[in-house]
Structures are given as structure tokens and as C-alpha cells.
Protein backbone atom coordinates (compact mmCIF):
# COMPACT_ATOMS: atom_id res chain seq x y z
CA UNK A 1 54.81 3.54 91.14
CA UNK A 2 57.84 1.35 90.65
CA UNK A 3 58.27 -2.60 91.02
CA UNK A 4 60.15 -5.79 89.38
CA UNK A 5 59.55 -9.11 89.26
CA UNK A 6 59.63 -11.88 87.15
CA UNK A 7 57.37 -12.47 83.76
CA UNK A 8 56.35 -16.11 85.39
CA UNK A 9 55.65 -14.86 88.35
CA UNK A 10 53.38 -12.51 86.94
CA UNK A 11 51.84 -14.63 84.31
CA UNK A 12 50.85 -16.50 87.39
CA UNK A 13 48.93 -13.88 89.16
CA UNK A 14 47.24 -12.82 86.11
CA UNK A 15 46.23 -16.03 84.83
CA UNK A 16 44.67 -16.12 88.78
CA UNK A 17 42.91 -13.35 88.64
CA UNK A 18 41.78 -13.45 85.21
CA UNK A 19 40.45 -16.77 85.94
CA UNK A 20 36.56 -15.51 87.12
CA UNK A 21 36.10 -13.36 83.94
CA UNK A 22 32.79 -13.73 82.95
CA UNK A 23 33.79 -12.93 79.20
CA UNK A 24 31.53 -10.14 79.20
CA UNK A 25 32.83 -6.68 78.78
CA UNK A 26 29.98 -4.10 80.70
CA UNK A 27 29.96 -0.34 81.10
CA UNK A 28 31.67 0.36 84.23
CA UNK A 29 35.33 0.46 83.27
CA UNK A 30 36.64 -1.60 86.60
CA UNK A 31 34.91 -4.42 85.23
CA UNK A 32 37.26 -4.58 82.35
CA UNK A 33 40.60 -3.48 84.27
CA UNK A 34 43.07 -5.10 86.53
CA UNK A 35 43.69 -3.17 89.84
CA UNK A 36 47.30 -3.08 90.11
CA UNK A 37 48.69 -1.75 93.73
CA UNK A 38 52.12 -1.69 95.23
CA UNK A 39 52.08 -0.78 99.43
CA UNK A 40 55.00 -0.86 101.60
CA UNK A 41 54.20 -2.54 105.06
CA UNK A 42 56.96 -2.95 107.74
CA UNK A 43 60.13 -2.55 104.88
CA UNK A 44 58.22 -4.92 102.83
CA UNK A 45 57.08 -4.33 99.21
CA UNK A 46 53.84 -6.00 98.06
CA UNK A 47 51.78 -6.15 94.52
CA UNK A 48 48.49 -6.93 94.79
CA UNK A 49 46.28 -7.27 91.71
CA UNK A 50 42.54 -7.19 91.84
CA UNK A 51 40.09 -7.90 89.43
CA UNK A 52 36.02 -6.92 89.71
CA UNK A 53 33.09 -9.02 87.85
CA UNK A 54 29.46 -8.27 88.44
CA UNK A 55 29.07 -11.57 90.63
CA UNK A 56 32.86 -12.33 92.00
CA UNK A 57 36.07 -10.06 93.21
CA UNK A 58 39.55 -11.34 93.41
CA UNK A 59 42.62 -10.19 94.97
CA UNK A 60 46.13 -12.15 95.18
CA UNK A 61 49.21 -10.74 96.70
CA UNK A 62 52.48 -11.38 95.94
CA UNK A 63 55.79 -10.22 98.07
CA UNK A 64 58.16 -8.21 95.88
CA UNK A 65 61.76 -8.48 96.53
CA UNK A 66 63.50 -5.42 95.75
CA UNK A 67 62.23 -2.09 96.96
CA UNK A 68 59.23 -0.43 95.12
CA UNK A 69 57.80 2.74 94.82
CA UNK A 70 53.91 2.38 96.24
CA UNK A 71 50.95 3.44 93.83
CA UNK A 72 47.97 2.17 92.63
CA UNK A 73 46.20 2.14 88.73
CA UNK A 74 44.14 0.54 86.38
CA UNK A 75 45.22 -1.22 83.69
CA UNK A 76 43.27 -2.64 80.66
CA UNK A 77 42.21 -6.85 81.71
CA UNK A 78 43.17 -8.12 78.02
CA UNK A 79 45.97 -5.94 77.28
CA UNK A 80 47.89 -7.03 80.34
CA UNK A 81 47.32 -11.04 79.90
CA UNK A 82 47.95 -11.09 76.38
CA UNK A 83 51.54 -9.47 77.22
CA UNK A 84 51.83 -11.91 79.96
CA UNK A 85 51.31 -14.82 77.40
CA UNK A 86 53.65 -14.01 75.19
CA UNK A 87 56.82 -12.48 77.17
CA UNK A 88 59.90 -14.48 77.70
CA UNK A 89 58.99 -16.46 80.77
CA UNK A 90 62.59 -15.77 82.11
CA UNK A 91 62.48 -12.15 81.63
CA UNK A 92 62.75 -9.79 84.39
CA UNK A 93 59.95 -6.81 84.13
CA UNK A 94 60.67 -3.41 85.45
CA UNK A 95 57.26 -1.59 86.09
CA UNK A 96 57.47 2.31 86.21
CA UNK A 97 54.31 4.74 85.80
CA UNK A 98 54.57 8.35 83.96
CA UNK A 99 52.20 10.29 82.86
CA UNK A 100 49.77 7.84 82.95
CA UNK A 101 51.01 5.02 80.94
CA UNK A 102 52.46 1.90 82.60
CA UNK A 103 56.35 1.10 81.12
CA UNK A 104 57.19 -2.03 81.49
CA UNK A 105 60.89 -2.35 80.41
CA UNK A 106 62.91 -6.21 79.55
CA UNK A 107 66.28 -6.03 78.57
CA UNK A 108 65.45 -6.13 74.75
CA UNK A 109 62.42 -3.47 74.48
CA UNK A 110 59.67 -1.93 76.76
CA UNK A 111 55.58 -1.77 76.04
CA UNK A 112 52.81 0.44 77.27
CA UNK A 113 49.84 0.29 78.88
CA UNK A 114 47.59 3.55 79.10
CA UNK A 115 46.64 3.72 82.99
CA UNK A 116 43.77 4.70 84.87
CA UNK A 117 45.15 6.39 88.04
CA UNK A 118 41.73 7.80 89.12
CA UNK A 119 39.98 6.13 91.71
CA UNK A 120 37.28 4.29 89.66
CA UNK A 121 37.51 0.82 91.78
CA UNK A 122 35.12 -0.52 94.59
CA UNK A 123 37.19 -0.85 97.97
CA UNK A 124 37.48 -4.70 97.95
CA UNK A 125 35.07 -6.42 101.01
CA UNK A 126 36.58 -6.25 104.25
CA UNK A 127 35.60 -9.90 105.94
CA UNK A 128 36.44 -8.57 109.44
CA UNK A 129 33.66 -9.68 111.70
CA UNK A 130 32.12 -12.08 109.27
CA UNK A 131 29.09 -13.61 111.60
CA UNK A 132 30.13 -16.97 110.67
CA UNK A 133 33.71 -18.14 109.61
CA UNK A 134 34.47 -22.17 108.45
CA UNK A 135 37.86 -23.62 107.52
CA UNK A 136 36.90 -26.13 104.47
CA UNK A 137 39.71 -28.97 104.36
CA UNK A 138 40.93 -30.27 100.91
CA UNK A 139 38.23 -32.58 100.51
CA UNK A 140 35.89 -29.63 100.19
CA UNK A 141 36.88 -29.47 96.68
CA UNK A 142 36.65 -33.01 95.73
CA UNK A 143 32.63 -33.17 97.24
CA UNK A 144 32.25 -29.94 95.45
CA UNK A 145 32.85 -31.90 92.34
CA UNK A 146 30.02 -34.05 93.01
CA UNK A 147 27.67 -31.14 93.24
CA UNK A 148 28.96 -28.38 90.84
CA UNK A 149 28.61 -29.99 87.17
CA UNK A 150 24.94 -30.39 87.98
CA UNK A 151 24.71 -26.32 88.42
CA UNK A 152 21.24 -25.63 86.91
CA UNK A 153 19.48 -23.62 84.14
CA UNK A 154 20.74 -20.82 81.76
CA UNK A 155 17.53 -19.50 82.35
CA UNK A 156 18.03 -15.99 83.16
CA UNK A 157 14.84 -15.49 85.15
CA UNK A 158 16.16 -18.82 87.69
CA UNK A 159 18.83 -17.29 88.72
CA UNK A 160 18.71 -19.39 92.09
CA UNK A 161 19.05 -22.33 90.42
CA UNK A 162 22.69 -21.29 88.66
CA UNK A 163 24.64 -22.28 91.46
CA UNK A 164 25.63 -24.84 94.22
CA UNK A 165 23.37 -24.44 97.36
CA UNK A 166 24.85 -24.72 100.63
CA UNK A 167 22.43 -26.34 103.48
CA UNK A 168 22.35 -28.72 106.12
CA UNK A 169 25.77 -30.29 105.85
CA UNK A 170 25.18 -30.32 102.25
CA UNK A 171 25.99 -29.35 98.56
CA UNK A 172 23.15 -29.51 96.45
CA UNK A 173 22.46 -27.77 92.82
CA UNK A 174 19.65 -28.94 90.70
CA UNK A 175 18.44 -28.02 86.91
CA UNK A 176 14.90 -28.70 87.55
CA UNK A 177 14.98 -31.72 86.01
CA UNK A 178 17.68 -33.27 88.17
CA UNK A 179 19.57 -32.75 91.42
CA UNK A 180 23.09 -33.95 92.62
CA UNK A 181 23.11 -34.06 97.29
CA UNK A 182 26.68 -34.67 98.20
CA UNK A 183 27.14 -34.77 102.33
CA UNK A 184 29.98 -32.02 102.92
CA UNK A 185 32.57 -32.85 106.05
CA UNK A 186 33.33 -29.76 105.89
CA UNK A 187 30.27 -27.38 106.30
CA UNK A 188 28.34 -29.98 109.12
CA UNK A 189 28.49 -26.92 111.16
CA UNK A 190 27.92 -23.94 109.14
CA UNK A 191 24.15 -22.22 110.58
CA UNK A 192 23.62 -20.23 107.47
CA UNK A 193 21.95 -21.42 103.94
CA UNK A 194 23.03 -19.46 100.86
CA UNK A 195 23.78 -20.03 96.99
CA UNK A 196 27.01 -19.24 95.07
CA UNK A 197 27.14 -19.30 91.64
CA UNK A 198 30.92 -19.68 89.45
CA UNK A 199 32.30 -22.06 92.14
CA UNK A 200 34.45 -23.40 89.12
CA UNK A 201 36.78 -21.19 89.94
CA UNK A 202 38.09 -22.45 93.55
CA UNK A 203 39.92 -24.89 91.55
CA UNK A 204 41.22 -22.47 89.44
CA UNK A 205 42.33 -19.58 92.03
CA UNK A 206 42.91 -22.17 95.22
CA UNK A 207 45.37 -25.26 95.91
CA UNK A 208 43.02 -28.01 96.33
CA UNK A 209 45.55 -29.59 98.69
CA UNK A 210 45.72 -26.80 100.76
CA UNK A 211 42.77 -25.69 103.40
CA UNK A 212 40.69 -22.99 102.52
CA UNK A 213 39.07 -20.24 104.82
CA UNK A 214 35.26 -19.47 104.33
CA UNK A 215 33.57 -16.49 105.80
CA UNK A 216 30.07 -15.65 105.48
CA UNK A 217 28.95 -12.57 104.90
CA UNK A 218 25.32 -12.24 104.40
CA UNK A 219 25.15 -10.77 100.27
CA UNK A 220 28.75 -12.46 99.61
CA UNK A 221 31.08 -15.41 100.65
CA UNK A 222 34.22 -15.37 100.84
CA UNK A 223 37.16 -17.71 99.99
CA UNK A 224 40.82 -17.48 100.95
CA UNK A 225 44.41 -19.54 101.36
CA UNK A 226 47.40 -17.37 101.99
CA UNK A 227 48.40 -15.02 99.09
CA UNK A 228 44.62 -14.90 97.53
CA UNK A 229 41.04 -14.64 98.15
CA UNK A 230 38.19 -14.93 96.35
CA UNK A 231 34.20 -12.77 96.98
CA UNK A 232 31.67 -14.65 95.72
CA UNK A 233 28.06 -13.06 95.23
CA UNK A 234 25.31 -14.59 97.41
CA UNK A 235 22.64 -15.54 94.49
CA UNK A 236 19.13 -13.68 95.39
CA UNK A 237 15.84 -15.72 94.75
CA UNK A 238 13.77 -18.04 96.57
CA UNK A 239 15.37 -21.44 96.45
CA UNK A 240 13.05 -24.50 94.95
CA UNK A 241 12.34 -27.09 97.69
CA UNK A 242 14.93 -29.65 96.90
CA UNK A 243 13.11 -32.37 99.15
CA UNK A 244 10.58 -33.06 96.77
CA UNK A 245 12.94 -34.80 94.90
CA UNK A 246 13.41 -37.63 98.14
CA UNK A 247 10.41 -39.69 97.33
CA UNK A 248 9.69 -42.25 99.95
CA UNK A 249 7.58 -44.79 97.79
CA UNK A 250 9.49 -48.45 97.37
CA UNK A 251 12.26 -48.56 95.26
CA UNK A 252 14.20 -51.56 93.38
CA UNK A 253 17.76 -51.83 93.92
CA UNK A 254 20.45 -52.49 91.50
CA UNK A 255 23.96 -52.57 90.70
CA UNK A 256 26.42 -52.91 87.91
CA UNK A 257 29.59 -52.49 86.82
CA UNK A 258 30.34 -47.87 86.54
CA UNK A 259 32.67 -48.83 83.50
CA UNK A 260 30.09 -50.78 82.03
CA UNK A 261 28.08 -48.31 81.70
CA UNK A 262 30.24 -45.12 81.07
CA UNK A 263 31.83 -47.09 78.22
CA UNK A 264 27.87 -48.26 77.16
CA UNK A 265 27.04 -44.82 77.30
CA UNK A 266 30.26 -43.16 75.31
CA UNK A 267 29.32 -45.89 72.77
CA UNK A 268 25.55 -44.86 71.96
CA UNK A 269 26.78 -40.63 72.43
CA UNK A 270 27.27 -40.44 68.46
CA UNK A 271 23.70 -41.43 68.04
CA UNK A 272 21.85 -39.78 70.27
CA UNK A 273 19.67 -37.09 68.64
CA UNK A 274 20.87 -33.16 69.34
CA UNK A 275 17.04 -31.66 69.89
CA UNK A 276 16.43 -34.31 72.10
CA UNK A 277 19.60 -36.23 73.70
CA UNK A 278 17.30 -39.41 75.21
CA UNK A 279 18.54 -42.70 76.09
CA UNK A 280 16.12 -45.14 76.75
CA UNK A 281 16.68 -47.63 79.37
CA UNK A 282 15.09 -51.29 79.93
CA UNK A 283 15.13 -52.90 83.40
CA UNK A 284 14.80 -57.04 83.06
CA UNK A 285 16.15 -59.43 85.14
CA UNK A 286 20.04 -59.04 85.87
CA UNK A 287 19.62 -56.87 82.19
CA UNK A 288 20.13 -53.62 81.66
CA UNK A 289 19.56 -52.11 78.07
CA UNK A 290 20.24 -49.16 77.15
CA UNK A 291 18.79 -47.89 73.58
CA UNK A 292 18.99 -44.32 71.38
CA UNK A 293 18.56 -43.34 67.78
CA UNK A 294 18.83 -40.34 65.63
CA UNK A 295 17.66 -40.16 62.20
CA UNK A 296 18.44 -43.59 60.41
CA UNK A 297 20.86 -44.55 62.88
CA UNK A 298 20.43 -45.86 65.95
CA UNK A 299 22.21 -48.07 68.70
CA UNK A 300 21.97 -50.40 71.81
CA UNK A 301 23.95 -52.08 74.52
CA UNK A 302 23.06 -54.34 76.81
CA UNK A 303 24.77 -54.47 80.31
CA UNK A 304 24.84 -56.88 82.73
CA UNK A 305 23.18 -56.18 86.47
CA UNK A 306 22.01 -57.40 89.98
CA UNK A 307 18.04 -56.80 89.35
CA UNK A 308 15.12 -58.79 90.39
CA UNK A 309 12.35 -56.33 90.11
CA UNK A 310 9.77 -55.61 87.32
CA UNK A 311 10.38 -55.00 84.02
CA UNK A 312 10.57 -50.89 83.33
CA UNK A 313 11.72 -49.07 80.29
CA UNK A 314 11.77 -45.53 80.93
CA UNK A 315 14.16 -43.01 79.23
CA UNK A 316 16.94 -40.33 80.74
CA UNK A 317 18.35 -37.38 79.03
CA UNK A 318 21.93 -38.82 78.17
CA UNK A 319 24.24 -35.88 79.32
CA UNK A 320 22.49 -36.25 82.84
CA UNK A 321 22.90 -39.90 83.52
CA UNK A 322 26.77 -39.66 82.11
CA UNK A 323 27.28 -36.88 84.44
CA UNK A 324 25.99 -38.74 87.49
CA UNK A 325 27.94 -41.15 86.38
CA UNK A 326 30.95 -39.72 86.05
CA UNK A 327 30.97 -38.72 89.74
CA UNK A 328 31.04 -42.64 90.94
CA UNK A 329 34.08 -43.31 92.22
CA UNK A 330 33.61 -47.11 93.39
CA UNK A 331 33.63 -50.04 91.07
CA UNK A 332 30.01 -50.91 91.45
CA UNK A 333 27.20 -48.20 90.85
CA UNK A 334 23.66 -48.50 92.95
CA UNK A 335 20.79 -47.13 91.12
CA UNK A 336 16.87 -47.45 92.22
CA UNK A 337 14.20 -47.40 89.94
CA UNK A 338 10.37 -47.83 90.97
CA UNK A 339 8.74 -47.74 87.27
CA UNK A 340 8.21 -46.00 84.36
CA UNK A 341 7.71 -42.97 85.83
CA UNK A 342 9.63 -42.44 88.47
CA UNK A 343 13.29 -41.01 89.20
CA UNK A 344 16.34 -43.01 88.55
CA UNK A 345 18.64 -42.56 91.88
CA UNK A 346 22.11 -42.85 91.08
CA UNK A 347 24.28 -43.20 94.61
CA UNK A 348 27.10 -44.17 96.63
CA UNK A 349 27.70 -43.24 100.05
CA UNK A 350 27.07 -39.93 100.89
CA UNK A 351 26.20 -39.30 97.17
CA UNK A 352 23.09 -39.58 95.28
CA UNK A 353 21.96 -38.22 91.90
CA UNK A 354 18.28 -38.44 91.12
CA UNK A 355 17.14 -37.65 87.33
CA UNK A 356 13.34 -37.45 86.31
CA UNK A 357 12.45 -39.44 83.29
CA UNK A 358 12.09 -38.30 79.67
CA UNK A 359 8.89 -39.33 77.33
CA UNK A 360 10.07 -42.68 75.17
């Protein structure tokens, strides 16, 4: 094997790939290596790195200019990106393998990698005559953001609930204790119902401008945009019924100001107890307060609204109301609340949030 190219370009591809490790280091060996490959197609050169987790595979390919030598090895995850990080972004880097090591040479020294030449690697999933095939546009990622910061428990045993489920025109992921719907554009016709988990890191391997190919295929999805794509692990488990949540008893309408209450809610986050992060929330009359205390302190703000039903105080865990929150994008927030024991829906169109209530 023999290839150049330039230390940005590669700190690119690394810093793609590298960007579904899981952190965890496992006892299979191509779980902890990059997959380096050089092939020659048509009088072309072209590098392709791939990288192996236990739930994800990635592989991005990059067109090399001058002529290579083809060859494929393994080459220690950590070792490679911290080089990356620290080279001369300028530098060019001349790739050569000998007796299993990997030389990299730069005009003012050379490193070393110790290579794995044998094939240890899984042969990465072919997508060819994927049953059902969807191009996303670039609003797939922002509705994904609606969905994904609500991914569910760390609970080992739910592992249906750690990801973003895809049904019915819809992204949905729920902790149990809340559940984010966001209507999708993009996946109105897609016929098949699955779970991904780590869908964090479309942002991080794909241009969110850009259109992005999805292909199901039954255990695994699929991502790609020219130059990478991304496998994603279908998560196993029997999905909870989400439609419980869509209680059809009378709600109250109301609306206020969403910087009102971010900035209400930012302002009581330094006293809101650790064990048990509870805001308490009164519903008067055009009044909303909202109330928390930890220890000897404590705090309240009181935020004007459009309300004409009963009085209610109920209480919310604080990092779930600021992160449905967070997702309105329109100046005026809607939220329904039937009493004290009842969800708080947080919406806008073709968004809703709904968040059980905590003891007060």
C-alpha cells in the first residue's frame, strides 16, 4: 500500500468516522481499529476508511490524486486521530506499508503505526436491493431535532426506548415519562416501522443541507450523501404503545411568550434540587407561576399568559419542560393542561411534547 494526501484532508475523514465511537473499547479488535483501504477503479485511486461499533458502521471515501499502490489494513482508532490532531494541517502525508507497520512520512520526520493486515474486519453491508429506499430532504435533520433530545432511558434492559422511532409519517422517542411526535415530510411514505438508536451522529457524518439517501434493511438502516454512509443497527424489543400518551379528555388552552419562559426557567435552574430536579407550576388566570427550591434556597417567577381555565398547580421535572421548550421555534408557545394530574402538552404545528407530572 502506498497513498498521499493532505493532513486536513485526512483529519477530516477521521474526525468523520471517529464520530460514532461509542467510547467503549470491547474485545474484538475491529471495534477499536480504523479500516484503511486504497482500490484502483477505472485509473482512479480511492481511500476509504471504515470504522465498526457494536450498533453503527461507517465508511467515507475520498478520491486520491496521485497514483497509489492498493492494499488494505488495520490501524489502531486512537493512535491514528491523535496524529491527525496534532500534524501540521498543511503538511502533505506520504503513506507506505512494510512489514506491517504503517510509515507515514512529512517533510520534517515520519511516525508509525503497527498494522493489522489480516483480515479481521466484517465486509461492510451491501444495501443493494434494500426492500424499501427514501430520499430524506434537509429538513429531515431539523424535525429530527425535535424528536432526538427526548431519546429515552439509560436503562439497559429498555433498550427500545434508546432511540428515535420511525412510524406513520413520524419521529417519536419517549423516556417513559415523556414523549416528543414531530410529523416528518420526509418519511410520509416509508411502509416499514423500526428504531435507531445514536442518530446524533447524522449531523456529525452528513451535510444537513444536502439530501440524504435512506435504505431499509430489515436489522439495519442505512444513511448516505456522496463520499459517506452511515449503518445504523435496527434496535430489537417490543416498542411501548406511544398512543397512550394522546389522551382525548378536555383540555385548557394556553399561550405565552417561549422567551418568557426559557429565560423563567434558566433563572430558577440554580435552585432546583439534583435528586429531584421539580419545578412546580401554578395555572391562574392569565398567570403562570413557576416555583422550585433546594435546601434553604428557593425561587419563583411569575409569567404572564392567555388562560381562563381552573386553577392547577402541578409540577414537571425541569430538564423535560426546558427541553420541550427549547424545540419551539415560534414566538408564542401553546400548552394544554386539564388538572393536577394530567400531562402538560407542549406544541406547535406538527410538534407536540407531552410530559407526565411529578408529585409537589
Amino acid at each position: 500500500m502506498k497513498f498521499s494526501i493532505k493532513a486536513s484532508e485526512l483529519f477530516n475523514l477521521v474526525h468523520k468516522v471517529t464520530s460514532i465511537s461509542e467510547g467503549k473499547t470491547t474485545d474484538l479488535s475491529f471495534h477499536n481499529n480504523l479500516k484503511i483501504s486504497v482500490v484502483n477503479q477505472g485509473g482512479t485511486s480511492l481511500l476509504l476508511i471504515e470504522m465498526y461499533t457494536r450498533n453503527s458502521a461507517i465508511r467515507v471515501l475520498h478520491k486520491l490524486e496521485c497514483e497509489s499502490i492498493s492494499g488494505v489494513l488495520g490501524v489502531q482508532t486512537k493512535a491514528l486521530k491523535d496524529f491527525v490532531d496534532r500534524i501540521n494541517k498543511e503538511l502533505n502525508l506520504v503513506f507506505t506499508l512494510k512489514d506491517n507497520m504503517l510509515n507515514v512520512f512529512f517533510g520534517i520526520g515520519n511516525v508509525s503505526f503497527s498494522a493489522n493486515t489480516e483480515d479481521a474486519f466484517p465486509p461492510f453491508p451491501d444495501v443493494s436491493g434494500a426492500p424499501e429506499t427514501l430520499t430524506l430532504s434537509s429538513t429531515f435533520f431539523k424535525d429530527l431535532g425535535y424528536a432526538y433530545p427526548f431519546r429515552a432511558s439509560d436503562n439497559s434492559d429498555r433498550q427500545h426506548l434508546r432511540g428515535v422511532r420511525f412510524t406513520e409519517g413520524k419521529l417519536i422517542a419517549t423516556t417513559g415519562f415523556q414523549i416528543a411526535i414531530k410529523e416528518c415530510e420526509s418519511i410520509k411514505t416509508l411502509q416499514s416501522e423500526f428504531t435507531l438508536p445514536n442518530l446524533h451522529n447524522l449531523k456529525k457524518c452528513f451535510d444537513p443541507s444536502l439530501d440524504v439517501v435512506m435504505s431499509f434493511l430489515g436489522s439495519a438502516v442505512s444513511f448516505s450523501q456522496p463520499g459517506v454512509q452511515l449503518i445504523n443497527t435496527v434496535l430489537t424489543g417490543k416498542y411501548p404503545n406511544w398512543k397512550v400518551f394522546l389522551l382525548t379528555s378536555p383540555f385548557v388552552l394556553l399561550t405565552s411568550k417561549t422567551s418568557e419562559i426559557k429565560s423563567a426557567l434558566s433563572l430558577l435552574s440554580p435552585f432546583v434540587a439534583k435528586k429531584t430536579p421539580i419545578v412546580k407550576a401554578l395555572f391562574q388566570k392569565d398567570l403562570i407561576t413557576l416555583s422550585t427550591s433546594s435546601g434553604t434556597n428557593s425561587g419563583s417567577v411569575r409569567i404572564p399568559c392567555q388562560y381562563s381555565g381552573p386553577e392547577v398547580l402541578t409540577g414537571f421535572n425541569v430538564d423535560y419542560l426546558s427541553e420541550a421548550i427549547d424545540c419551539i421555534s415560534s414566538d408564542d408557545v401553546t400548552m394544554e393542561v386539564r388538572d393536577a394530574m394530567s400531562q402538560l402538552v407542549v406544541r406547535e404545528p406538527s410538534y407536540e411534547n407531552r410530559i407526565m407530572p411529578a408529585r409537589v
